[in-house]
Protein backbone atom coordinates (compact mmCIF):
# COMPACT_ATOMS: atom_id res chain seq x y z
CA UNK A 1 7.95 -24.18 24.12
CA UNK A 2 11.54 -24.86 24.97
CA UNK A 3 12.44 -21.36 24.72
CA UNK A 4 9.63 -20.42 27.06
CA UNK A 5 10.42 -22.77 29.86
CA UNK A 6 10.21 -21.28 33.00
CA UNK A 7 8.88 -17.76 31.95
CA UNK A 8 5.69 -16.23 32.61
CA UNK A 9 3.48 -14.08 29.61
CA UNK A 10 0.99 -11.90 30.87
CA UNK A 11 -1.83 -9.89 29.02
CA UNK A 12 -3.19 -6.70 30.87
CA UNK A 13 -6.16 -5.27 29.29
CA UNK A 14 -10.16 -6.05 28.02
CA UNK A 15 -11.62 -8.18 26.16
CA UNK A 16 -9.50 -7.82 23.39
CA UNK A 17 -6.63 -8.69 25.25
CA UNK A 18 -8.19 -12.10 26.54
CA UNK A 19 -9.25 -12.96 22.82
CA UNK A 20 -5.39 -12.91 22.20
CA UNK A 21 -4.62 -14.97 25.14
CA UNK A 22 -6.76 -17.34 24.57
CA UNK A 23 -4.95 -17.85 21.14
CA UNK A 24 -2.01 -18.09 22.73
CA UNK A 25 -2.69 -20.72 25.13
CA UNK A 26 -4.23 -22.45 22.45
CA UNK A 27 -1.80 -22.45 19.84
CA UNK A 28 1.02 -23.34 22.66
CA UNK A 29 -1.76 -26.43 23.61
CA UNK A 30 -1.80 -27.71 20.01
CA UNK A 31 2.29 -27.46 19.58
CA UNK A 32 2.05 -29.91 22.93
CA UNK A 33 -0.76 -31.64 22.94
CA UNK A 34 -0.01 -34.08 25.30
CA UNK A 35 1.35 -31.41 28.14
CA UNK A 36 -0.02 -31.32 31.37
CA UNK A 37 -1.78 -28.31 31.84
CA UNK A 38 -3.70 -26.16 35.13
CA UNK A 39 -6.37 -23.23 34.53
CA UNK A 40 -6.17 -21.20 37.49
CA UNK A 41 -9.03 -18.19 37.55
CA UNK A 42 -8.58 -16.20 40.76
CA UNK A 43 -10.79 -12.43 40.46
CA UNK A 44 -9.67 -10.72 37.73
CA UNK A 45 -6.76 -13.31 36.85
CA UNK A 46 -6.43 -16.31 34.61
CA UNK A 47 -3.59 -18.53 34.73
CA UNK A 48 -3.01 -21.20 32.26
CA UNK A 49 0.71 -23.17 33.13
CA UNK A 50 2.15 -25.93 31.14
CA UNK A 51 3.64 -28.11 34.37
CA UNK A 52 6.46 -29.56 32.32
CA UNK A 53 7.86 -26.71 30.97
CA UNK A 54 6.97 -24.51 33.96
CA UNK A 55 5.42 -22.13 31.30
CA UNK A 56 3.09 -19.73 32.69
CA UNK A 57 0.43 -17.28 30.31
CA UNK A 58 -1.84 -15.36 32.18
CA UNK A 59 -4.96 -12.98 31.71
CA UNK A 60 -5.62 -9.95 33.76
CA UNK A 61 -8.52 -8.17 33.31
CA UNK A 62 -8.18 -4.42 33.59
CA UNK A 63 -10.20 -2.63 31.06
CA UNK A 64 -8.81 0.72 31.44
CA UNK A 65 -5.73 -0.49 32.74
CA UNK A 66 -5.77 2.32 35.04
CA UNK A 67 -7.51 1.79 38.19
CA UNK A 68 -11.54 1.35 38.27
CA UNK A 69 -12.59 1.73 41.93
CA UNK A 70 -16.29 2.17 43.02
CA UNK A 71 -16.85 3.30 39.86
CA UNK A 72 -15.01 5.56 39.65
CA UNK A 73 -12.01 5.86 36.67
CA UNK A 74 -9.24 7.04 38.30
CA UNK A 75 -6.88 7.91 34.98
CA UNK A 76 -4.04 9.32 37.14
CA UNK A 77 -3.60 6.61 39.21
CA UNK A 78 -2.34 2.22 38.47
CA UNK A 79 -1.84 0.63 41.71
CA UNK A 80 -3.09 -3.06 41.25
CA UNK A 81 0.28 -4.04 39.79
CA UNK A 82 1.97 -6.74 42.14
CA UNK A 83 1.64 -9.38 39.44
CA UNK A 84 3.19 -7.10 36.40
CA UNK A 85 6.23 -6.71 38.28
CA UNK A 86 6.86 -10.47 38.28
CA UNK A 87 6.34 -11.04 34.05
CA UNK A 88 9.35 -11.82 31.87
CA UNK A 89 7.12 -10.45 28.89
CA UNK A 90 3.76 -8.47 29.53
CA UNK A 91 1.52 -7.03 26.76
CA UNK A 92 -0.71 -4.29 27.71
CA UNK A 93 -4.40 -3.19 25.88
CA UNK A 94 -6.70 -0.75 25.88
CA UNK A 95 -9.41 1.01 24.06
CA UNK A 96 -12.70 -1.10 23.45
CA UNK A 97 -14.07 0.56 26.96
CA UNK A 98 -13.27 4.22 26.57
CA UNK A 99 -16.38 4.55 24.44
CA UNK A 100 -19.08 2.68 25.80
CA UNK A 101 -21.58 5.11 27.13
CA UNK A 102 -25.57 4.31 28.80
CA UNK A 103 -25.43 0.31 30.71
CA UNK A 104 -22.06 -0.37 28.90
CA UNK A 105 -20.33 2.28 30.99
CA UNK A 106 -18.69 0.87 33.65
CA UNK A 107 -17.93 4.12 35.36
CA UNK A 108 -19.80 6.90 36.42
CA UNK A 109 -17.24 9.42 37.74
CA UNK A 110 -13.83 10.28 36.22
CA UNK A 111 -10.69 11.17 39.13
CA UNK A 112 -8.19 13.09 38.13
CA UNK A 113 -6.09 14.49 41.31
CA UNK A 114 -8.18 15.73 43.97
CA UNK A 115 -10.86 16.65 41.26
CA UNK A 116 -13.57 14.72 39.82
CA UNK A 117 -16.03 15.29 36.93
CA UNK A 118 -18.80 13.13 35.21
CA UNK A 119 -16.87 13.09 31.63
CA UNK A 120 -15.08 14.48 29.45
CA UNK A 121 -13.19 13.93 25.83
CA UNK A 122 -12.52 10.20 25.78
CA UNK A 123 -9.72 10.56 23.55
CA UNK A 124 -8.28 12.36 25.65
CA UNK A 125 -9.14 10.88 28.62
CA UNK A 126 -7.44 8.17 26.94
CA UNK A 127 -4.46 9.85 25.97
CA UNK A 128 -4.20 10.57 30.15
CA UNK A 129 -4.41 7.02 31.13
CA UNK A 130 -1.71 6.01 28.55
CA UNK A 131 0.45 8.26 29.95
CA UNK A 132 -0.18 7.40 33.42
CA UNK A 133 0.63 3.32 32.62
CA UNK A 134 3.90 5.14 30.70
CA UNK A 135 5.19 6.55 33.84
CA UNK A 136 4.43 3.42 35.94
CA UNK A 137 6.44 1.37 32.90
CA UNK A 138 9.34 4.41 33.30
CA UNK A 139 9.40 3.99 36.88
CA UNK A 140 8.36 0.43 38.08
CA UNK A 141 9.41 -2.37 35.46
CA UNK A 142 13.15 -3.02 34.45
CA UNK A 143 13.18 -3.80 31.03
CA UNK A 144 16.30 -5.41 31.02
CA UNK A 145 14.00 -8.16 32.35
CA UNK A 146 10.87 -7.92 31.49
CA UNK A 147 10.37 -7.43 27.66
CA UNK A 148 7.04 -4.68 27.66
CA UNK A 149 4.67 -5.24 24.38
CA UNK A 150 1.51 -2.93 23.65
CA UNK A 151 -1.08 -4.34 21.75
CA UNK A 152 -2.37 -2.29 18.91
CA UNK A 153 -5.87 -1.00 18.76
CA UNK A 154 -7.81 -3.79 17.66
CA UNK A 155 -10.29 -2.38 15.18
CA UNK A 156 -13.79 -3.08 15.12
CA UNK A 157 -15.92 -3.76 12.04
CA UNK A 158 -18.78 -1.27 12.34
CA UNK A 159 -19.23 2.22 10.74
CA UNK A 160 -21.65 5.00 12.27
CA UNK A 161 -24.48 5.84 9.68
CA UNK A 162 -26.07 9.12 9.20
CA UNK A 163 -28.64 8.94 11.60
CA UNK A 164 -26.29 8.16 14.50
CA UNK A 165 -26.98 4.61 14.29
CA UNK A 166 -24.29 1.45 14.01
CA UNK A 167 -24.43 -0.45 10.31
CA UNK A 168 -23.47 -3.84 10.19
CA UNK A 169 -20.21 -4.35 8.76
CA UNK A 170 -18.86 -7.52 9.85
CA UNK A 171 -22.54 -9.76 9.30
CA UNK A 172 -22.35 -11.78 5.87
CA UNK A 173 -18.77 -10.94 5.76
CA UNK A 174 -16.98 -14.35 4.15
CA UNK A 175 -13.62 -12.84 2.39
CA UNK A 176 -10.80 -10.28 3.23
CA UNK A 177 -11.81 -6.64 2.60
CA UNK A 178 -9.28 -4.73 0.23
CA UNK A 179 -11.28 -1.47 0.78
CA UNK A 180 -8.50 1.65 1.62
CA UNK A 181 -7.69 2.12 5.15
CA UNK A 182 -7.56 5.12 7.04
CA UNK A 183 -5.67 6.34 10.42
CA UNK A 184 -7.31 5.11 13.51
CA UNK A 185 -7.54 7.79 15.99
CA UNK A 186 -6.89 5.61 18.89
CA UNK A 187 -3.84 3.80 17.23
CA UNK A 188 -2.30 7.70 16.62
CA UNK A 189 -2.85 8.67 20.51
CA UNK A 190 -1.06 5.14 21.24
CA UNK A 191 2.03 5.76 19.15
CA UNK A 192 2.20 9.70 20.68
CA UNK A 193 2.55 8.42 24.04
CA UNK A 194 5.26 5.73 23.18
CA UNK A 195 7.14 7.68 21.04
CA UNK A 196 8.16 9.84 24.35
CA UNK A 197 8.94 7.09 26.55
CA UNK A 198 12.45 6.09 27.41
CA UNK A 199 12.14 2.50 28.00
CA UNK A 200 11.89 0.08 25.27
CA UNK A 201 8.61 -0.76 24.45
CA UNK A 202 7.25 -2.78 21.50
CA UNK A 203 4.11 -1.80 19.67
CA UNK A 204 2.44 -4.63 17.86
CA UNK A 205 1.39 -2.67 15.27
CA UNK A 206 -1.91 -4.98 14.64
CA UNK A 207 -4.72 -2.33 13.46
CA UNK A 208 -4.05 -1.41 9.81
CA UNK A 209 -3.68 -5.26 8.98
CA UNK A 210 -6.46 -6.92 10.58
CA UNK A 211 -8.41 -4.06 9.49
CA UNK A 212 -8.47 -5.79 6.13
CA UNK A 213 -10.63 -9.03 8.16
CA UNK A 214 -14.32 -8.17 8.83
CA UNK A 215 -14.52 -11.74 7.87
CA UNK A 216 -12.93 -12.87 10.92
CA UNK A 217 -15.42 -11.50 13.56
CA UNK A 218 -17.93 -13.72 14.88
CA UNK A 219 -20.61 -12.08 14.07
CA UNK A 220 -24.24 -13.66 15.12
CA UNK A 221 -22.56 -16.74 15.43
CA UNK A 222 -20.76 -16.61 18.76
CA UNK A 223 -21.11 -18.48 21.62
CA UNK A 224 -25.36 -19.35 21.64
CA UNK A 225 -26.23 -17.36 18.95
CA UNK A 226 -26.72 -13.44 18.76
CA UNK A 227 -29.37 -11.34 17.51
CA UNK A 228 -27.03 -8.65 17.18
CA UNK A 229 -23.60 -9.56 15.62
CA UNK A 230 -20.34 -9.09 17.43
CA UNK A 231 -17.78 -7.09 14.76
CA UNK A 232 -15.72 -6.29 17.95
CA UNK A 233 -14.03 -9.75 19.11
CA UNK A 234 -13.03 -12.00 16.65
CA UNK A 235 -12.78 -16.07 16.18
CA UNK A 236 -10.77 -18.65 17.08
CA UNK A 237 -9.00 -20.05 14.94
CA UNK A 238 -8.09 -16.51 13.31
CA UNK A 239 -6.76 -13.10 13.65
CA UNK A 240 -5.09 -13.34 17.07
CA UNK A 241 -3.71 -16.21 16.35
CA UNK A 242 -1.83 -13.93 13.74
CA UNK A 243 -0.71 -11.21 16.37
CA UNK A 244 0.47 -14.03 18.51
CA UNK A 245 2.65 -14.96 15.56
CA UNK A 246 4.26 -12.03 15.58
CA UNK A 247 5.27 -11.86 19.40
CA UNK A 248 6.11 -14.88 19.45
CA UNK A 249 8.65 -13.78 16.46
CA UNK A 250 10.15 -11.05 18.88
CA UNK A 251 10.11 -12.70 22.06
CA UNK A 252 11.98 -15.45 21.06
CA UNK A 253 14.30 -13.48 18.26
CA UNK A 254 18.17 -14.17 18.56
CA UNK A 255 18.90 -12.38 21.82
CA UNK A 256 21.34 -10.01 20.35
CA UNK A 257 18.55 -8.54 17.86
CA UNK A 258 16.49 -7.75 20.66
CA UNK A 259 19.70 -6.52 22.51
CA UNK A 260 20.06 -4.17 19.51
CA UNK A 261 16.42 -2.92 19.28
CA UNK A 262 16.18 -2.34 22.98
CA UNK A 263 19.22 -0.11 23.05
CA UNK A 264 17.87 2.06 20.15
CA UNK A 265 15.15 4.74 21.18
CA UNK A 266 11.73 3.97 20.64
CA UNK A 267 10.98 5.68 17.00
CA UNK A 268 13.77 2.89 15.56
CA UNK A 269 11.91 0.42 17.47
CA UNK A 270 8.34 1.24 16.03
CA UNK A 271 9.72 1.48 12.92
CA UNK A 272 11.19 -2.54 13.09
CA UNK A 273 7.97 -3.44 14.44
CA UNK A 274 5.92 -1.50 11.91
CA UNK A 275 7.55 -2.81 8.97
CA UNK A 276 8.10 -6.57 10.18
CA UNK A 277 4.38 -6.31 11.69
CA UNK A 278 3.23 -5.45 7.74
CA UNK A 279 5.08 -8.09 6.37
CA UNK A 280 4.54 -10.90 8.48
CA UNK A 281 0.69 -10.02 9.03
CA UNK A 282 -0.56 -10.02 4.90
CA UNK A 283 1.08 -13.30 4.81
CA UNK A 284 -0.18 -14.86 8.24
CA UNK A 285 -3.90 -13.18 7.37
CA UNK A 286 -4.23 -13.81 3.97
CA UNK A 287 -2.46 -17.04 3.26
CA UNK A 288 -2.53 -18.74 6.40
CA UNK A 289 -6.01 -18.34 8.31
């Protein structure tokens, strides 16, 4: 906590993104138990401080990270970013949202310029707002101060059957899975766009390794009960806790490692995190949870 005090985290992103927060908070909470702690919610903000320390991790909740307004998904355009600009260390996410179609969809119009259309691809619609939070990165954050993370796609646990409809691969799930893994699509759009940026920033290469946990999901046992299992989110204790591991490791690394990796372009970079991330994740997944 020491080498926190006085900085504030932030998560951008879904659901996903507040799963990992929540880790965080809690795994800070159970190094200190007897800290004084506030839980601020203001809209789409949570803010969870540790008074002592001055230690500040906050949630914001922005699904596409680009800018959802009237619904309408404006994938050219992030300009609800006051509070990013203030982070020592900020992790973005995205991807649960870009293909949620019928009452899941929170948009009904896609922006793009001075033209707008119902849909379109949502890869690449994806692969446009990526690039669009690139350039704000590029041209709004100094990253000589602020340390800029992107969480990896966080893979769910279901697989489309023949007739269109979702199978259940997460329910009754009580081990690690040591099935073969294959690319995701969204994690290969994600390291295109970051691969071309100038400014340092880290992937946490999370997807391949907690691909390997359908066991960790909650399944029908979340909150209340549900008929239909979650294989999307997972549990706590568990698999974030794991990711928050490994930015922890980074964050507070030996400040002339991350002096090193900042000044190196970004394929050295993803390469360090890659490798450390592969590591560091079979043994936090499969010997610690």
């Amino acid at each position: 906590m020491m080498r926190l005090k006085g900085k504030k985290v932030m998560f951008v992103g879904d659901s996903l993104s507040n799963n990992q927060w929540q880790s965080l908070t809690c795994l800070l909470h159970v190094a200190n138990p007897n800290s004084n702690y506030t839980l601020q919610r203001a809209g789409e903000i949570s803010n969870f401080t540790f008074q002592v320390y001055n230690v500040s991790i906050l949630y914001h909740r922005r699904m596409y990270v680009v800018d959802l307004d009237n619904r309408t998904l404006k994938v050219d355009s992030i300009s609800e970013n006051v509070w990013w600009k203030q982070m020592d260390v900020l992790i973005f996410d995205t991807w649960h949202w870009w293909f949620h179609i019928g009452r899941k969809q929170a948009w009904d119009f896609v922006q793009e310029g001075n033209i707008t259309y119902k849909d379109a691809n949502r890869l690449v619609l994806y692969s446009k707002a990526l690039k669009t939070w690139a350039k704000w990165v590029e041209s709004e954050v100094d990253t000589t101060k602020t340390k800029v993370f992107f969480q990896g796609v966080s893979p769910d646990h279901w697989m489309d059957n023949a007739g269109g409809s979702k199978a259940r691969t997460c329910e009754g799930a009580i081990k690690p899975s040591n099935a073969e893994r294959r690319g995701h699509p969204g994690e290969e759009v994600l390291k295109e766009v970051l691969k071309n940026m100038s400014k340092p920033v880290y992937l946490l290469d999370i997807t391949r390794m907690s691909q390997y946990r359908p066991d960790g999901h909650p399944s029908v046992y979340g909150v209340g009960g549900h008929l239909s299992p979650d294989c999307t989110h997972w549990c706590l204790p568990g698999v974030p806790d794991s990711w928050n591991q490994l930015l922890y490791t980074f964050t507070t690394a030996q400040s002339h490692i991350i002096n090193s990796i900042s000044s190196a372009p970004f394929p050295f970079s993803a390469l360090f995190f890659t490798a450390a991330s592969s590591v560091l994740l079979f043994f936090l997944l499969f010997f610690w949870l």
